[in-house]
Structure formats: C-alpha cells, structure tokens
Protein backbone atom coordinates (compact mmCIF):
# COMPACT_ATOMS: atom_id res chain seq x y z
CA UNK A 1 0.00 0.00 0.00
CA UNK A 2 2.97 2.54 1.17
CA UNK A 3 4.57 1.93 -2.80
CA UNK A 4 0.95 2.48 -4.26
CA UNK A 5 0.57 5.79 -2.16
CA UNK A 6 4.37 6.78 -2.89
CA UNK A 7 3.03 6.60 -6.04
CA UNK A 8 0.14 8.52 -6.80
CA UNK A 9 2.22 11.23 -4.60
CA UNK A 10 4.69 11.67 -7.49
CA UNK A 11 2.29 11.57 -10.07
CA UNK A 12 1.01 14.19 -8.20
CA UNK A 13 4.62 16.25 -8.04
CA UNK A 14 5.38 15.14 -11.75
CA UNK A 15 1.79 15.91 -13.73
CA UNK A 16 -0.03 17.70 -11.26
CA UNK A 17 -2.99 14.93 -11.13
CA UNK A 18 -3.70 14.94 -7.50
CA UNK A 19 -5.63 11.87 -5.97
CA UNK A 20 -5.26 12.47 -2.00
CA UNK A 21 -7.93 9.85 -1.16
CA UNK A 22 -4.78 7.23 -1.93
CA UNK A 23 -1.86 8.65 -0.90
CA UNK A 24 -2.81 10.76 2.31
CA UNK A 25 -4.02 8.76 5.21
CA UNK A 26 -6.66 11.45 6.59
CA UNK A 27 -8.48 11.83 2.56
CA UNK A 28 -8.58 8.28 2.29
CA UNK A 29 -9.86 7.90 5.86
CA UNK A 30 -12.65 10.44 5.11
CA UNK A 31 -13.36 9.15 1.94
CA UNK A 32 -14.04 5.28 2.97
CA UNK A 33 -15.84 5.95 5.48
CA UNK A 34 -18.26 8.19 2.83
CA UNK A 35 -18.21 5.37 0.34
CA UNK A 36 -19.08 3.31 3.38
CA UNK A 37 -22.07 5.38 4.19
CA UNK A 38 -23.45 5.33 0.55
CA UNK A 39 -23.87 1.73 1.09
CA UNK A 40 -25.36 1.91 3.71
CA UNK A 41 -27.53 4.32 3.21
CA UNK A 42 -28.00 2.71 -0.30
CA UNK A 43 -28.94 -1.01 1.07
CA UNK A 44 -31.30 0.25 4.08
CA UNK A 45 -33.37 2.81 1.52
CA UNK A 46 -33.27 -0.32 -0.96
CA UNK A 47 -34.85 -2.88 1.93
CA UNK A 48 -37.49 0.16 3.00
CA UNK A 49 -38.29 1.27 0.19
CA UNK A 50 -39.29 -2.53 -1.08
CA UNK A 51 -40.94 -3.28 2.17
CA UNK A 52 -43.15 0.24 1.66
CA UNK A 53 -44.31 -0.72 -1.75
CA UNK A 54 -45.46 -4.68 -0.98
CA UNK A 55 -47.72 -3.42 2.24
CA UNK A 56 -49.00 -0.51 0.23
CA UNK A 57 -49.59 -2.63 -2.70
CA UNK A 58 -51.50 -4.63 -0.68
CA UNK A 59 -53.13 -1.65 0.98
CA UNK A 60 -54.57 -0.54 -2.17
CA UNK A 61 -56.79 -3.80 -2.63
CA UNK A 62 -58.11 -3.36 0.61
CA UNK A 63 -62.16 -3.50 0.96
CA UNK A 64 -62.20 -0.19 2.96
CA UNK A 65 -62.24 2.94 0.54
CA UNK A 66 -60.84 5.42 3.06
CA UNK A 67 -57.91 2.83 3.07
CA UNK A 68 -56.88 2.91 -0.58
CA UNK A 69 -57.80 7.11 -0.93
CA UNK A 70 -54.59 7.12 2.06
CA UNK A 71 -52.53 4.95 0.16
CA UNK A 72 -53.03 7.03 -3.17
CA UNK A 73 -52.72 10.35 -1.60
CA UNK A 74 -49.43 8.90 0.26
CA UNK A 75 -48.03 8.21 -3.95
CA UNK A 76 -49.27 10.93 -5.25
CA UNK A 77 -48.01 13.25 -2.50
CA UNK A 78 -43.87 11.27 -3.06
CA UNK A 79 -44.49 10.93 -6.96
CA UNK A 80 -45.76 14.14 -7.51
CA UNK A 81 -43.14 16.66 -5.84
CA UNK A 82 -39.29 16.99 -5.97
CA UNK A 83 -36.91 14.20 -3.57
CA UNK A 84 -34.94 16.98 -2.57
CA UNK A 85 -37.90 19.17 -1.32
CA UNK A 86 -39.01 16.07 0.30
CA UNK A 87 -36.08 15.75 2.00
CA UNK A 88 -35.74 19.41 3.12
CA UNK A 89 -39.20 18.42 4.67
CA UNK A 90 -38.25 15.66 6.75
CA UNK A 91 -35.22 17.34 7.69
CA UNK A 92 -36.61 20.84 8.63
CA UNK A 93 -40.01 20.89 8.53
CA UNK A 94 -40.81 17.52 11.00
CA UNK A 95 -37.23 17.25 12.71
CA UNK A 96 -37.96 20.43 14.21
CA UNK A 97 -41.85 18.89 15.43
CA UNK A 98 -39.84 16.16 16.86
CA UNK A 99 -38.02 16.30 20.69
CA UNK A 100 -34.53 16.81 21.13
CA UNK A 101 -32.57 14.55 23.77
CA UNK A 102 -29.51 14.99 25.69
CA UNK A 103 -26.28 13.81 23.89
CA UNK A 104 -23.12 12.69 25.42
CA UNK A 105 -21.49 15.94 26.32
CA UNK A 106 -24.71 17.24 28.22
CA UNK A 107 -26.22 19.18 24.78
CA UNK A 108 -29.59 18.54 23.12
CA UNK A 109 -29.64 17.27 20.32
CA UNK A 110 -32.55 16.41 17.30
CA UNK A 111 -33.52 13.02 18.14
CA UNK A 112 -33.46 11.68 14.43
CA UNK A 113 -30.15 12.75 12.69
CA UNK A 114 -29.68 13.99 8.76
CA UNK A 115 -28.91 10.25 7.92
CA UNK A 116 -32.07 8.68 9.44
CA UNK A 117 -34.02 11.61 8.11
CA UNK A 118 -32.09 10.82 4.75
CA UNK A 119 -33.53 7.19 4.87
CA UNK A 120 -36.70 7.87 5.61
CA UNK A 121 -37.54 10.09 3.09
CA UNK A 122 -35.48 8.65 0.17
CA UNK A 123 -37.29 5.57 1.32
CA UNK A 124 -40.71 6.62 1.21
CA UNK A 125 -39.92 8.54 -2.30
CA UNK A 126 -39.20 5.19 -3.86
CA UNK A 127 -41.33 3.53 -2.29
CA UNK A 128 -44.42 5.25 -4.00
CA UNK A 129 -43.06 4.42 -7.26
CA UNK A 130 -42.67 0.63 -5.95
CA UNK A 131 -46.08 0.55 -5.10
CA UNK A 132 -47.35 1.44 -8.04
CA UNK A 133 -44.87 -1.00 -9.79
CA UNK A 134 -46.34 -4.58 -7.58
CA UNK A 135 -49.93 -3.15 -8.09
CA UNK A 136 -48.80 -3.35 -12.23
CA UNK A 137 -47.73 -7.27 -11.10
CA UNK A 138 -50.55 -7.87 -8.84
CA UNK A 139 -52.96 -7.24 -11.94
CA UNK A 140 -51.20 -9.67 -14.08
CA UNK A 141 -51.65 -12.46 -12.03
CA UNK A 142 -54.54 -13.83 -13.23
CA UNK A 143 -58.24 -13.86 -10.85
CA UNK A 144 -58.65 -17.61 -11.03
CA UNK A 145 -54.73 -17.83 -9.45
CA UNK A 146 -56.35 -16.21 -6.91
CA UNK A 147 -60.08 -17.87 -6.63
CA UNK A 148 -57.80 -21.31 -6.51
CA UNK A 149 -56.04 -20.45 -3.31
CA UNK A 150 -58.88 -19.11 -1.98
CA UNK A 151 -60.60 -22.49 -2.59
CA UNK A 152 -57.83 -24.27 -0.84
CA UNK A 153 -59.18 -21.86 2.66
CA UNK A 154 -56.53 -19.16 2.29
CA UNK A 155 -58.04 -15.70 3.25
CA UNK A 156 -56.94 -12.35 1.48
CA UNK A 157 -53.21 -11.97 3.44
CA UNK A 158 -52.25 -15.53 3.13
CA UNK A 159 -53.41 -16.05 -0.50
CA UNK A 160 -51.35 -12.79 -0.95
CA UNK A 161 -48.45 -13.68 0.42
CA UNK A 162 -48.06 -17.10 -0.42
CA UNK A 163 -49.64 -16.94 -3.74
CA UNK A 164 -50.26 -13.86 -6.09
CA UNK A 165 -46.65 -11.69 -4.24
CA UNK A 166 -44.22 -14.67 -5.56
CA UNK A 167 -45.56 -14.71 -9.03
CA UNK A 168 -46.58 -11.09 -9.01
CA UNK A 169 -42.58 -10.23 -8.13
CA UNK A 170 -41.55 -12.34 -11.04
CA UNK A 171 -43.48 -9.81 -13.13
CA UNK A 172 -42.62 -6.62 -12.00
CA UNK A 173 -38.42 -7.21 -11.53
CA UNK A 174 -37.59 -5.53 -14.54
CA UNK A 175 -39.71 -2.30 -13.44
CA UNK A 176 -38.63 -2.65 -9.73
CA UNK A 177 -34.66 -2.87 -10.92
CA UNK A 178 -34.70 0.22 -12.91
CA UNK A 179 -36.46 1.91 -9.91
CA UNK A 180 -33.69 0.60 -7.01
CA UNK A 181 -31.48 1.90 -9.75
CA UNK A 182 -32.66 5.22 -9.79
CA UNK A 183 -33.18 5.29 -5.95
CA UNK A 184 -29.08 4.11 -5.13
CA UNK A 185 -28.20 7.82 -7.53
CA UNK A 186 -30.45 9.72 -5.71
CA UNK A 187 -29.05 8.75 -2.44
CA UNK A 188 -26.20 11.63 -3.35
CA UNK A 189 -29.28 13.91 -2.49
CA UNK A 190 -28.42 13.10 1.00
CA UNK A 191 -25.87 15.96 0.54
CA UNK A 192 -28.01 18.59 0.98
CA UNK A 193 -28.54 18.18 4.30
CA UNK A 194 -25.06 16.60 5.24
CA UNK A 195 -25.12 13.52 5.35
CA UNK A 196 -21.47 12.29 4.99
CA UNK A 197 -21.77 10.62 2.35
CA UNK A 198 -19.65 9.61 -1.31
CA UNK A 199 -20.62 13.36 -3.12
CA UNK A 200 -20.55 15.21 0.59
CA UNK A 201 -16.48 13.65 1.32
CA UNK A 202 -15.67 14.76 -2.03
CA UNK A 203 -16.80 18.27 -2.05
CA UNK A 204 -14.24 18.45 1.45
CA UNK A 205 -11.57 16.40 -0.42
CA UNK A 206 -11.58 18.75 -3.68
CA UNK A 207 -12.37 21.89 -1.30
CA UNK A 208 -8.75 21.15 0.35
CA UNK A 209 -6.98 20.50 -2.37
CA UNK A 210 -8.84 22.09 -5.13
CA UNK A 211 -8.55 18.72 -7.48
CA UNK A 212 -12.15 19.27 -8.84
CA UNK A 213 -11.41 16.85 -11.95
CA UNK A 214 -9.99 14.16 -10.27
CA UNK A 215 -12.38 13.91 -7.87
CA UNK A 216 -14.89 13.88 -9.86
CA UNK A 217 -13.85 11.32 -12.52
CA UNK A 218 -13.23 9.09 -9.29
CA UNK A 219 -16.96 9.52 -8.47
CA UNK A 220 -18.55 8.87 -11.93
CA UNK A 221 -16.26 5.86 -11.76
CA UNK A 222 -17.75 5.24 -8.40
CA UNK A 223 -21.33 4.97 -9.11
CA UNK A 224 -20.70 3.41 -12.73
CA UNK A 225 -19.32 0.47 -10.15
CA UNK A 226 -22.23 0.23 -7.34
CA UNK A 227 -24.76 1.15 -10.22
CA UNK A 228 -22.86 -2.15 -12.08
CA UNK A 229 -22.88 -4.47 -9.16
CA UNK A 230 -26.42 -3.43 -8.09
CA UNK A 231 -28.07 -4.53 -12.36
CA UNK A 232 -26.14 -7.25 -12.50
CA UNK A 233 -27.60 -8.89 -9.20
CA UNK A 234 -30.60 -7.76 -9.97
CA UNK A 235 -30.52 -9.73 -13.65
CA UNK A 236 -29.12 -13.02 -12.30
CA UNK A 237 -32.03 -13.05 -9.44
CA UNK A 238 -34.40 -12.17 -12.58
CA UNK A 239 -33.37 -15.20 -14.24
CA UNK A 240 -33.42 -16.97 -11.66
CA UNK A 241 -36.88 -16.39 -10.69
CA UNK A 242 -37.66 -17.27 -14.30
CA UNK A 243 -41.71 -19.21 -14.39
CA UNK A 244 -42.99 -19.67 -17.49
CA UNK A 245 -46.03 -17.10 -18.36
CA UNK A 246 -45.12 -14.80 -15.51
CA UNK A 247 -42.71 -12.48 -16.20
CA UNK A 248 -39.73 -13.07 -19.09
C-alpha cells in the first residue's frame, strides 16, 4: 500500500494529477468511510423502500375505501413533488416537530439525525413508485390464481403472500430494478442536508486540495461500479426467478 501511495504522490509532483484519497491517510480515511455510508444508506433505503411498496400494494386492494384514498394520496403526494424538497421536509419541517434529547457531552440534540431523516424520506420517495410498480404485477396475475387459493381456505393476506406476491414479483423485476437503480443515484441527495456521504467527502476532499477533476472522474467511476454491481444482481435473481407465463 505505502509503494501504491508513494506513487500517486509523485504523479502528483510530476503531472499535477492529484488523488489524495490514496496517498494521504486522513483523505482516504474520510473518503471510505463516505463510500461506506453510501452503502449503507443505499442497502437500508433499498430494503425500506421494497418493504413500503409490498404493504401498500397490498393496501390498495383493501375493501375499505378510506384505506386505498390514504394509500393514493401517500403516492401521489412522493411521486408528484421533488426528492430533494421532500427531504428538506423531513429534515426541517418535522425534525424540528420532533423532541430533542440529551447527547453525550450534556447538549440537546434532534432526536433523528440527517442520515435517518435521509432514509426515511429517500425511502418513502421510492417507495411510492414501488407501489405502483407490484400493483402493475398484482394485476397480471390472473383472478382464477387467486379464486384457486382461496378455494384451498386461504383468506386475502395468506393467498397474498403465499400466492399472487411470488408470481406477481416475477413480473414486475424488470420495473422494480430500474427503480432501485434510480433510488441508489439519488441517495447523493443526501448531501443537501449533510449527510457524509460519497458526493458530501468529495466536495471536502476537492475543497482542500482544489482537485475538482480528479475527484470527480473518481466519483462517476464510483457509481458506474455500485450502479454495475447493483443490475447485474438484480438480472441473475431475474433469471433466476424465471416461471414460465409470468414475467420473461
């Protein structure tokens, strides 16, 4: 590692191409522990966001009107207005309804930081879309699927569940993967309310060493990767989920 660093430090001296993040310890501190953080934030707004559109999916063939008119307001509401205004929402608007608690040098503190307001509402802006995408799956699984395991004595959740969700999800990957897509590049939105994350450690590193370019080759490179890593699982669990008639 100390020959890799040496490096990169005289390419640095030699062409002026500056890449701190490998050969200073502190940069490439800072900026793992970002990259870190993108994945994290990336994987739990990936698991909420999924888990937010099968219950509302559900939700919305529920027998009780007032029921479904929630569930549609909640998508229209998250499909209908900006992620970053949502997030300035969260952030501003409800942290500042919510209590504050002591911290552990005796100061109060907002009891839901920027990354757990981050989640939440990058979580609940893809998770509208998601909805909408198993509904789309629901309705192509066809009504006598669903009159046969009701036959066999499984009521609406279990016949759900156990029946029309496996085969509906079969349907709707290819929608759903371009969505989680979509959801991992808007987690840089997180920056705006500073949440140290991949873009937020890079606008420090290039701040201090004014090495804009590099920088930001290093983070299209970045997200080119996770973005790669993230369609290729998604395509081998497509094909593996593979059922004649539902789904390709």
């Amino acid at each position: 590692m100390e020959q890799v660093a040496s490096w990169f430090l005289w390419l640095y001296q030699e062409t002026g191409i500056n890449l701190p993040i490998v050969y200073d310890s502190f940069d490439r501190k800072r900026f793992a522990e970002g990259f870190l953080t993108t994945v994290w934030l990336s994987l739990v707004c990936l698991v909420f966001s999924v888990v937010i559109g099968i219950v509302g999916a559900w939700l919305q063939g529920s027998r009780l009107v007032w029921t479904r008119r929630l569930v549609q307001g909640y998508i229209q509401f998250f499909r209908n207005t900006p992620p970053l205004v949502q997030m300035y929402f969260f952030f501003f608007a409800l942290g500042n309804l919510l209590p504050t608690v002591e911290n552990e040098f005796g100061f109060q503190q907002p009891m839901l930081g920027n990354f757990a307001w981050a989640a939440i509402s990058l979580s609940f802006f893809a998770g509208a879309f998601n909805v909408e995408i198993f509904r789309s799956g629901i309705e192509a699984v066809p009504k006598a699927t669903v009159e046969a395991a009701e036959a066999l004595g499984y009521n609406r959740l279990q016949a759900y569940l156990h029946v029309v969700l496996p085969l509906a999800f079969r349907v709707c990957l290819p929608a759903l993967n371009n969505n989680l897509v979509n959801l991992v590049k808007t987690t840089t939105l997180a920056y705006a309310i500073a949440v140290p994350e991949l873009l937020y450690v890079s606008n420090q590193v290039w701040s201090d060493n004014v090495n804009v370019p590099e920088m930001m080759t290093i983070l299209l490179f970045i997200y080119v990767g996770l973005v790669g890593i993230l369609v290729w699982a998604m395509n081998r669990w497509e094909r593996a989920m593979k059922v004649p008639g539902y789904g390709a």
